[in-house]
PDB file of N, CA and C in Angstrom:
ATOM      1  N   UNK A   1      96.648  84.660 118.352  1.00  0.00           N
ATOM      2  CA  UNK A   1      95.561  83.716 118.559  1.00  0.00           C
ATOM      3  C   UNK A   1      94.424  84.411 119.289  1.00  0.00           C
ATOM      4  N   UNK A   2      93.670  84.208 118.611  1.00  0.00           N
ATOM      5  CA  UNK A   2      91.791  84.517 119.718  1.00  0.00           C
ATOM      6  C   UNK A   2      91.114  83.556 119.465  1.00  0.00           C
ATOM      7  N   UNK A   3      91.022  82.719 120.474  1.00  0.00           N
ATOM      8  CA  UNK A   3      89.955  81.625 121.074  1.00  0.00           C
ATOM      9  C   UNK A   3      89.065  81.973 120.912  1.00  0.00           C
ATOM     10  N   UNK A   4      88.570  83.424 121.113  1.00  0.00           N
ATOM     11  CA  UNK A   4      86.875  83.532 121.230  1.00  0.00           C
ATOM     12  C   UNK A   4      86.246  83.400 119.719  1.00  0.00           C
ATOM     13  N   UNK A   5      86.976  83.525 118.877  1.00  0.00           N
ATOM     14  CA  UNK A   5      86.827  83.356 116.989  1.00  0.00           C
ATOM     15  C   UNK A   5      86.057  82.146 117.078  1.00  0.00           C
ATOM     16  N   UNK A   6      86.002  81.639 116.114  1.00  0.00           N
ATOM     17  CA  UNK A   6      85.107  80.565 115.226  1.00  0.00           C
ATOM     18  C   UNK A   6      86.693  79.779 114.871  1.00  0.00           C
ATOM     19  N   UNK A   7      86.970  78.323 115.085  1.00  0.00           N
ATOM     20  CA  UNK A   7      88.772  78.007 114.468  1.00  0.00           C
ATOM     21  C   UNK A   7      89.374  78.315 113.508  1.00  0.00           C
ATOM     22  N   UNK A   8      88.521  79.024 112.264  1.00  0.00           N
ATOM     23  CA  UNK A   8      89.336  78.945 111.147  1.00  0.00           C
ATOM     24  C   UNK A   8      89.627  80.854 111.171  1.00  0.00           C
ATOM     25  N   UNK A   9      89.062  81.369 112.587  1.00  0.00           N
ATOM     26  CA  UNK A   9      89.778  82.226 112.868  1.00  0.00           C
ATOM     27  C   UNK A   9      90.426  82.584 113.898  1.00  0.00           C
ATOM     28  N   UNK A  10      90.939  81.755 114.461  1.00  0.00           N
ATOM     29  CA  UNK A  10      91.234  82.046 115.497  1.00  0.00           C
ATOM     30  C   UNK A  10      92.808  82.187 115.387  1.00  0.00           C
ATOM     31  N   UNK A  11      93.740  81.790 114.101  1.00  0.00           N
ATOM     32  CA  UNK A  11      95.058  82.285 114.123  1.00  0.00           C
ATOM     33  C   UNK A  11      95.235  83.340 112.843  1.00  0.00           C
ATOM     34  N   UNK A  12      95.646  84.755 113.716  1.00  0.00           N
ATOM     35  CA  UNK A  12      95.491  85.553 112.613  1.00  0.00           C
ATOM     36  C   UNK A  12      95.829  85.684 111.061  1.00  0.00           C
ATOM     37  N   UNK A  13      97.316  85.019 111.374  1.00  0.00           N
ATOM     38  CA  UNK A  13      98.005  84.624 110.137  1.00  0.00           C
ATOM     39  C   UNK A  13      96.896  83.792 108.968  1.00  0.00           C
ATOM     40  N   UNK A  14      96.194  82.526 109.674  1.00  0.00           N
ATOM     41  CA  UNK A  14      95.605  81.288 108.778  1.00  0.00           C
ATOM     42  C   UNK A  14      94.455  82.103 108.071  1.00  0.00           C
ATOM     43  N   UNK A  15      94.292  83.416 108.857  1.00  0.00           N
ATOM     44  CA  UNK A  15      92.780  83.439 108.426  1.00  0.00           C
ATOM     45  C   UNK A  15      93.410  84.763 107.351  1.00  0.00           C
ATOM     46  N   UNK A  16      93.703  86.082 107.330  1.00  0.00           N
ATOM     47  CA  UNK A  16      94.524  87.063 106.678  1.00  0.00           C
ATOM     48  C   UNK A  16      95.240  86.401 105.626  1.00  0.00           C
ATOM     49  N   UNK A  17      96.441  85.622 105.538  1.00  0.00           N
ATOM     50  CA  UNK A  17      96.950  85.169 104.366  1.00  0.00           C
ATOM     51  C   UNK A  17      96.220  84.942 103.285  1.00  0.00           C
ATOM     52  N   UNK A  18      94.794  84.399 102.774  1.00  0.00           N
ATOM     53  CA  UNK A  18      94.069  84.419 101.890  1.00  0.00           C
ATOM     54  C   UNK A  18      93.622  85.635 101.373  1.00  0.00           C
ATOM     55  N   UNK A  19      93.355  86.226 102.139  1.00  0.00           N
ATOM     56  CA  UNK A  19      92.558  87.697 101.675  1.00  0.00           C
ATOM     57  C   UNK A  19      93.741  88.454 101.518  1.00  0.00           C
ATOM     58  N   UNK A  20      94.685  88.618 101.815  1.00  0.00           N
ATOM     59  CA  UNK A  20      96.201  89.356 101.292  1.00  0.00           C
ATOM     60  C   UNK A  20      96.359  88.908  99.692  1.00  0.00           C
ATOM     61  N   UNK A  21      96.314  87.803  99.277  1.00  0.00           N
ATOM     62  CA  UNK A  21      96.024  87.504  97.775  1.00  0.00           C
ATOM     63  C   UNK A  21      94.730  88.436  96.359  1.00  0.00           C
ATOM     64  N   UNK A  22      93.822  88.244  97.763  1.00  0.00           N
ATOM     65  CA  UNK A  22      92.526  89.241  96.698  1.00  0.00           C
ATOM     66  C   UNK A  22      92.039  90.843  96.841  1.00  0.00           C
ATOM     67  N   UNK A  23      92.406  91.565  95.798  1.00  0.00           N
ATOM     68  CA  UNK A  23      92.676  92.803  96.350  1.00  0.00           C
ATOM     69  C   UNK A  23      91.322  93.502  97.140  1.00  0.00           C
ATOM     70  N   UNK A  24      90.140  92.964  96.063  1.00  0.00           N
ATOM     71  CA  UNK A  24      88.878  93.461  96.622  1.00  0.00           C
ATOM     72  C   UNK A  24      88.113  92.443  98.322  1.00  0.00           C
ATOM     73  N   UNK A  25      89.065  91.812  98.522  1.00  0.00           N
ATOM     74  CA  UNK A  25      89.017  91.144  99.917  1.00  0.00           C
ATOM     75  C   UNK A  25      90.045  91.944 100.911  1.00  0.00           C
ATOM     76  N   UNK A  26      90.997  92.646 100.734  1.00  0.00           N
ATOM     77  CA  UNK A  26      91.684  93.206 101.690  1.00  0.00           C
ATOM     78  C   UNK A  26      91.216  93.903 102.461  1.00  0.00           C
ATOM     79  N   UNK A  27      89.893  94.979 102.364  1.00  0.00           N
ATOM     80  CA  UNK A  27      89.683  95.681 103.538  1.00  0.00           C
ATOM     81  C   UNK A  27      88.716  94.753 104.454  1.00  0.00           C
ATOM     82  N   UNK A  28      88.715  93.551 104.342  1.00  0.00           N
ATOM     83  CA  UNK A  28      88.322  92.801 104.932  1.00  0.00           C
ATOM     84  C   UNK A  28      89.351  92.970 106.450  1.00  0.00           C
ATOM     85  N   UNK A  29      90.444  92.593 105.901  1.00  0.00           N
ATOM     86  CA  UNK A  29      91.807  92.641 106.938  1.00  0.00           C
ATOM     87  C   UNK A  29      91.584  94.339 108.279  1.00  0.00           C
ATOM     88  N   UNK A  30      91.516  95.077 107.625  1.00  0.00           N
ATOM     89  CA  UNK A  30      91.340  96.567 108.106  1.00  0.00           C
ATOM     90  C   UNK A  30      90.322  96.481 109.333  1.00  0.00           C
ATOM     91  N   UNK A  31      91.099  96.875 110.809  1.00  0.00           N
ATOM     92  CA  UNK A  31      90.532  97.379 111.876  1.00  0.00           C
ATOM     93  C   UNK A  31      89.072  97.898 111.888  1.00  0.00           C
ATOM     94  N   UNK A  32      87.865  97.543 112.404  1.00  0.00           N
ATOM     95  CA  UNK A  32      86.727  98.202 112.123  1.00  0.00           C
ATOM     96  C   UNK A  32      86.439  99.627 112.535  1.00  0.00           C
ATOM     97  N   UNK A  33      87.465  99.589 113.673  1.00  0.00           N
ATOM     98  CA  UNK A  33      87.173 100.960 114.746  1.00  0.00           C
ATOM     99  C   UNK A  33      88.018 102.178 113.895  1.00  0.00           C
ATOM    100  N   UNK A  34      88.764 102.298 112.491  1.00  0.00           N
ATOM    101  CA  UNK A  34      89.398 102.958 111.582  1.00  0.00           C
ATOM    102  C   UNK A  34      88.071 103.734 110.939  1.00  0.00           C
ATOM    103  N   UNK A  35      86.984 102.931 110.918  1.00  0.00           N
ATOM    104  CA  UNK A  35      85.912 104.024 110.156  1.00  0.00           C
ATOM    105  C   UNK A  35      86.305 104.127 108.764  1.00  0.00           C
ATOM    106  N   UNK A  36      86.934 103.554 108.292  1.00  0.00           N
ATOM    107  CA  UNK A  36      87.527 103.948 106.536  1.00  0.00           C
ATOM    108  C   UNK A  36      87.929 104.827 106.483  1.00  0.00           C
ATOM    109  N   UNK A  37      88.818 105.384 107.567  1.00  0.00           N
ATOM    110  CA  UNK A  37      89.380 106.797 107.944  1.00  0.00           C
ATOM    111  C   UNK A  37      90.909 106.347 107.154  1.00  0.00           C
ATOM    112  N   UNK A  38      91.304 105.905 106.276  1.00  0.00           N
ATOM    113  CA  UNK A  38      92.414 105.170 105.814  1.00  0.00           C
ATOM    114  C   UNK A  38      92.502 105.497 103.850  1.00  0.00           C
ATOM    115  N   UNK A  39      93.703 105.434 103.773  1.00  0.00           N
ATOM    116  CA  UNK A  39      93.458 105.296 102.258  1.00  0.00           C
ATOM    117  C   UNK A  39      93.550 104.228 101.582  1.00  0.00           C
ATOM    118  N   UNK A  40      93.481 103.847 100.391  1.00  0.00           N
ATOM    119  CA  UNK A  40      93.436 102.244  99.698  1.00  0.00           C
ATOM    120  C   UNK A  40      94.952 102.132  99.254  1.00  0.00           C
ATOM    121  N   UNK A  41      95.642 103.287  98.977  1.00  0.00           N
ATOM    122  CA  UNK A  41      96.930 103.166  98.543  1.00  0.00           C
ATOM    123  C   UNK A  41      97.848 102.724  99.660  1.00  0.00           C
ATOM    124  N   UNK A  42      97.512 103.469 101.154  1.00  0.00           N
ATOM    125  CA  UNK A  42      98.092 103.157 102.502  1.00  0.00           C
ATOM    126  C   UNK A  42      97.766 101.662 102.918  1.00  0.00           C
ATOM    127  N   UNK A  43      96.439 101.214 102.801  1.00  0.00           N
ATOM    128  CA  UNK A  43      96.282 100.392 103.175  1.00  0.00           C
ATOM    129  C   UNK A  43      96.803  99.127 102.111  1.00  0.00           C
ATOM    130  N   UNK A  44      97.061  99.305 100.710  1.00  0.00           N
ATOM    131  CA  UNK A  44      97.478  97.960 100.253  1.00  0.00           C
ATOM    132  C   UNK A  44      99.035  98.603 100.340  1.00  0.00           C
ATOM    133  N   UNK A  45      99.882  99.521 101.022  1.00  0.00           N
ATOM    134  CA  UNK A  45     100.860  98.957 101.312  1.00  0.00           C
ATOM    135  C   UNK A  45     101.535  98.532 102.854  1.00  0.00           C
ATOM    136  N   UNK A  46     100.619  98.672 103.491  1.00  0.00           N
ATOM    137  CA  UNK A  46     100.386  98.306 104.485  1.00  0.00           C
ATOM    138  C   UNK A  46     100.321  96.689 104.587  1.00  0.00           C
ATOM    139  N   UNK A  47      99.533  96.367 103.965  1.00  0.00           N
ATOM    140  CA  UNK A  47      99.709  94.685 103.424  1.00  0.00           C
ATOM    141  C   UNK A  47     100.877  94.016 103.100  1.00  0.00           C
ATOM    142  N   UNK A  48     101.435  94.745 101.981  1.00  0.00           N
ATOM    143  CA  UNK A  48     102.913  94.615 101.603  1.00  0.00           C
ATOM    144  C   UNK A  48     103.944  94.132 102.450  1.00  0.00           C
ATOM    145  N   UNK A  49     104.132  95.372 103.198  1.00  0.00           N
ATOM    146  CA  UNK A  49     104.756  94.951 104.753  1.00  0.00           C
ATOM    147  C   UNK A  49     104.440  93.966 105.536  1.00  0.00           C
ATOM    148  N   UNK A  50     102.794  93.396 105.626  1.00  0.00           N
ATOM    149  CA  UNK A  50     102.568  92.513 106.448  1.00  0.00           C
ATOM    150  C   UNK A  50     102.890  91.246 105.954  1.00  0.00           C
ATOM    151  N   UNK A  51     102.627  91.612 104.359  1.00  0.00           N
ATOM    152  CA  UNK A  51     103.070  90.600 103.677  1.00  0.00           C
ATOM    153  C   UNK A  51     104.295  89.610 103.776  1.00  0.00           C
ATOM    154  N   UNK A  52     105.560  91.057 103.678  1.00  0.00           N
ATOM    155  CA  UNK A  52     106.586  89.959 103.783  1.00  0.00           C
ATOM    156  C   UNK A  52     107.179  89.757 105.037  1.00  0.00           C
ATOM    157  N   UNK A  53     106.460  90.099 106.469  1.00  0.00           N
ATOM    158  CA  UNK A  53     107.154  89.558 107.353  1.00  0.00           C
ATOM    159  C   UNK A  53     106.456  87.970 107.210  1.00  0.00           C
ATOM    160  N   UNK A  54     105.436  87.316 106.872  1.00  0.00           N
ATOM    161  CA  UNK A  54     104.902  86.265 106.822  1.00  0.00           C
ATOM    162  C   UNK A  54     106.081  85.284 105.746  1.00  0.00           C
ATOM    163  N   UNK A  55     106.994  85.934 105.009  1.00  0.00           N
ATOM    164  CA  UNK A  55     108.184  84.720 104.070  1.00  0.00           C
ATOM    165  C   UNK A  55     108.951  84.039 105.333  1.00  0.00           C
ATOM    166  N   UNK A  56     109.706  83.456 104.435  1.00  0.00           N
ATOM    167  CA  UNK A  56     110.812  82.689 105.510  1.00  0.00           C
ATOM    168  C   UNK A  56     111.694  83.388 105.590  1.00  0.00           C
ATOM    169  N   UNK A  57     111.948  82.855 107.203  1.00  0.00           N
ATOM    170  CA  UNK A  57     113.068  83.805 108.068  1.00  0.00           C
ATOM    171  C   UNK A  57     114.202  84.074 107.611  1.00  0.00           C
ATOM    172  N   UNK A  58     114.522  84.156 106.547  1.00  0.00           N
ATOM    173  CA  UNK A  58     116.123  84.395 105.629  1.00  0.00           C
ATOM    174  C   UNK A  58     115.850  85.116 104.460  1.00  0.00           C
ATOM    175  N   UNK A  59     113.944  85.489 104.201  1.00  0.00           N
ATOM    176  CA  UNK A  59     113.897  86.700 103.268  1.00  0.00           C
ATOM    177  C   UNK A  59     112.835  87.852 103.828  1.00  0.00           C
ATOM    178  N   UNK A  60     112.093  87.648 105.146  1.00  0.00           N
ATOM    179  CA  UNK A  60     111.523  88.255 105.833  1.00  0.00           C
ATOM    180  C   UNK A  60     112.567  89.346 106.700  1.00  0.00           C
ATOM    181  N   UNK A  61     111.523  90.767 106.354  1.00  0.00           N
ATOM    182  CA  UNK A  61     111.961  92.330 107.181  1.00  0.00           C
ATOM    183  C   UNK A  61     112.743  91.852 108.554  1.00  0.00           C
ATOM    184  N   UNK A  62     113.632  92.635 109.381  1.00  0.00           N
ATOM    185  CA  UNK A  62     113.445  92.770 110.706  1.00  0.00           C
ATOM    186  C   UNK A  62     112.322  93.663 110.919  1.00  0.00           C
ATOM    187  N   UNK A  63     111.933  93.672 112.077  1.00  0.00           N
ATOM    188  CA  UNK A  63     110.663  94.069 112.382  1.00  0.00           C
ATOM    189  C   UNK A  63     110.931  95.649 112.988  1.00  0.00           C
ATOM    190  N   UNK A  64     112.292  96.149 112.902  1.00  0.00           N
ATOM    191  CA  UNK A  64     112.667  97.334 113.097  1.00  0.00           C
ATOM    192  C   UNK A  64     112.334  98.070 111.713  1.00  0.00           C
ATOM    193  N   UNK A  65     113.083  97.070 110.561  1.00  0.00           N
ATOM    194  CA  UNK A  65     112.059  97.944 109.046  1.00  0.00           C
ATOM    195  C   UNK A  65     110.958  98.002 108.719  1.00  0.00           C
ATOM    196  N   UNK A  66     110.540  97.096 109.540  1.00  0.00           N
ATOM    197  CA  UNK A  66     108.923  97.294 109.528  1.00  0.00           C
ATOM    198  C   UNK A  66     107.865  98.394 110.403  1.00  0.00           C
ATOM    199  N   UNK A  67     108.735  98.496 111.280  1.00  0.00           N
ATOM    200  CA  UNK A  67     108.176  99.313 112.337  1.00  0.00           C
ATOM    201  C   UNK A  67     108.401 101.042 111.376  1.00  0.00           C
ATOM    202  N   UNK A  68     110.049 101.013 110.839  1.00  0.00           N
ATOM    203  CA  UNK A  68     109.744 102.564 110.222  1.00  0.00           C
ATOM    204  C   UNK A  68     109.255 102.600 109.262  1.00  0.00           C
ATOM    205  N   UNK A  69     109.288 101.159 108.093  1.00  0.00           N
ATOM    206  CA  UNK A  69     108.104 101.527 107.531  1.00  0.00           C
ATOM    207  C   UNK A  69     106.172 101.975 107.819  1.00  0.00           C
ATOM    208  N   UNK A  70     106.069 101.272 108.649  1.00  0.00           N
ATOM    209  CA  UNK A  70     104.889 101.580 109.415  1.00  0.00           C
ATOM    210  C   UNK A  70     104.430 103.176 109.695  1.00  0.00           C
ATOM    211  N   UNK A  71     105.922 103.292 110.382  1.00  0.00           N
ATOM    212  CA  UNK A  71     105.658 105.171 110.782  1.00  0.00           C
ATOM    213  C   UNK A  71     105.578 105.581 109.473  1.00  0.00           C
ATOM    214  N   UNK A  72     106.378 105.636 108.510  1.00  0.00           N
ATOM    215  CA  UNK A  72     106.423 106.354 107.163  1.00  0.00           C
ATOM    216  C   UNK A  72     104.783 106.564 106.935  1.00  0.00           C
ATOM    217  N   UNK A  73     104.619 105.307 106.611  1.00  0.00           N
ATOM    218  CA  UNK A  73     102.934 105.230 106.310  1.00  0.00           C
ATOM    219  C   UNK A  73     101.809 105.727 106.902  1.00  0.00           C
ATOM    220  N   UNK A  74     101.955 105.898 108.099  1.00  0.00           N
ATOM    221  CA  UNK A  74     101.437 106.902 109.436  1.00  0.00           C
ATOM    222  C   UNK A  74     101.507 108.229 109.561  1.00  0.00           C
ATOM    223  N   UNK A  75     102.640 108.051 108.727  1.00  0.00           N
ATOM    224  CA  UNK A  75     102.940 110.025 108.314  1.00  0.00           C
ATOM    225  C   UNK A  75     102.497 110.469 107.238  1.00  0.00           C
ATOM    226  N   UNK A  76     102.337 109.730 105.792  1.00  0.00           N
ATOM    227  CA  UNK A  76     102.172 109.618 104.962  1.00  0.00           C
ATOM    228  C   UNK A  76     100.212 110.062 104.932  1.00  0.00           C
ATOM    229  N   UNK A  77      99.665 108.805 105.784  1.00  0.00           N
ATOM    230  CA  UNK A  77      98.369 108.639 105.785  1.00  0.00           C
ATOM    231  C   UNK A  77      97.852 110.244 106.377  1.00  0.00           C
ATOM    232  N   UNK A  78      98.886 110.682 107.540  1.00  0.00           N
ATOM    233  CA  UNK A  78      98.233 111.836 108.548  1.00  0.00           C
ATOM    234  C   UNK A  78      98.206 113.334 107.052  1.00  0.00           C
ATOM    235  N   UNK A  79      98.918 112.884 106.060  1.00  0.00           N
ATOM    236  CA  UNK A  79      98.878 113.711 104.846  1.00  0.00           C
ATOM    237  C   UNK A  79      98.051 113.521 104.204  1.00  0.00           C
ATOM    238  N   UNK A  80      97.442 112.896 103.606  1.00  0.00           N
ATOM    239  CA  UNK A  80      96.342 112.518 102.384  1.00  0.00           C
ATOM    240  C   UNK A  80      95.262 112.508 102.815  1.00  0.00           C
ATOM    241  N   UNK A  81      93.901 112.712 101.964  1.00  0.00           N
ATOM    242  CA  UNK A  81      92.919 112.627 102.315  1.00  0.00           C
ATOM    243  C   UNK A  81      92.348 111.118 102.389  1.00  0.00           C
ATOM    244  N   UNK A  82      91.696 110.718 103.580  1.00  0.00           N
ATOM    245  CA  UNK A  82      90.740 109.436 103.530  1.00  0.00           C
ATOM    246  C   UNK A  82      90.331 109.296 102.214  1.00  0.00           C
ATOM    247  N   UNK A  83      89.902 108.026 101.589  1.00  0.00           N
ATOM    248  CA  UNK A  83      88.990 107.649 100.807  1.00  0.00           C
ATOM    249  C   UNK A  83      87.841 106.615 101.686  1.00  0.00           C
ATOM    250  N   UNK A  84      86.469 107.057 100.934  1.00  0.00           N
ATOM    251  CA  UNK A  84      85.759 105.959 101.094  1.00  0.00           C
ATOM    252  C   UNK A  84      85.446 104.410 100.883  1.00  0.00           C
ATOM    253  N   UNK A  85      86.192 103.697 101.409  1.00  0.00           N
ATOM    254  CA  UNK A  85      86.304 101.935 100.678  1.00  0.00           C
ATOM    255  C   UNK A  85      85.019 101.621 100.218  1.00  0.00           C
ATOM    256  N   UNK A  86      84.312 102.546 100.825  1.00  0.00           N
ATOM    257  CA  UNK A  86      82.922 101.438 100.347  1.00  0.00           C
ATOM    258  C   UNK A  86      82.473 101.656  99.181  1.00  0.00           C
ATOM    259  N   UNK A  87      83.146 102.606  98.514  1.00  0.00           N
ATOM    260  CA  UNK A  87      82.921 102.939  97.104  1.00  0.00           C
ATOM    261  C   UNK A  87      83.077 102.095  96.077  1.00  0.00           C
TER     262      UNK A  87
END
């Protein structure tokens, strides 16, 4: 939750779950202070993951597979070259 948002952003989930649906809306989701220092392949699976901890609690990750998936992707990303999103 951030209060200081506008309400229809102020819970991260309410406001992200829509734009997780549209692919050319996802780097919407993406940290600003990243610089597009990120790739599009990292970052839509990055989503993925965020994706399904948001199912119900009987088909949603523990957050321990999420966490090494995370690193994977962190290791992965520290390999590849950036792309420019704004392309």
């Amino acid at each position: 939750m951030d209060n200081t948002r506008l309400t229809e952003e102020q819970n991260l989930i309410t406001w992200a779950r829509p734009l997780f649906k549209e692919h050319r809306k996802i780097p919407m989701v993406v940290d600003p202070l990243l610089n597009g220092n990120y790739t599009i392949k990292c970052l839509h699976q990055a989503v993925t993951i965020a994706s399904m901890r948001l199912q119900e609690a009987v088909t949603r990750p523990y957050m321990r597979d999420v966490v090494v998936a995370l690193e994977y992707l962190a290791t992965a990303q520290d390999e590849a070259e950036p792309s420019n999103v704004d392309e």
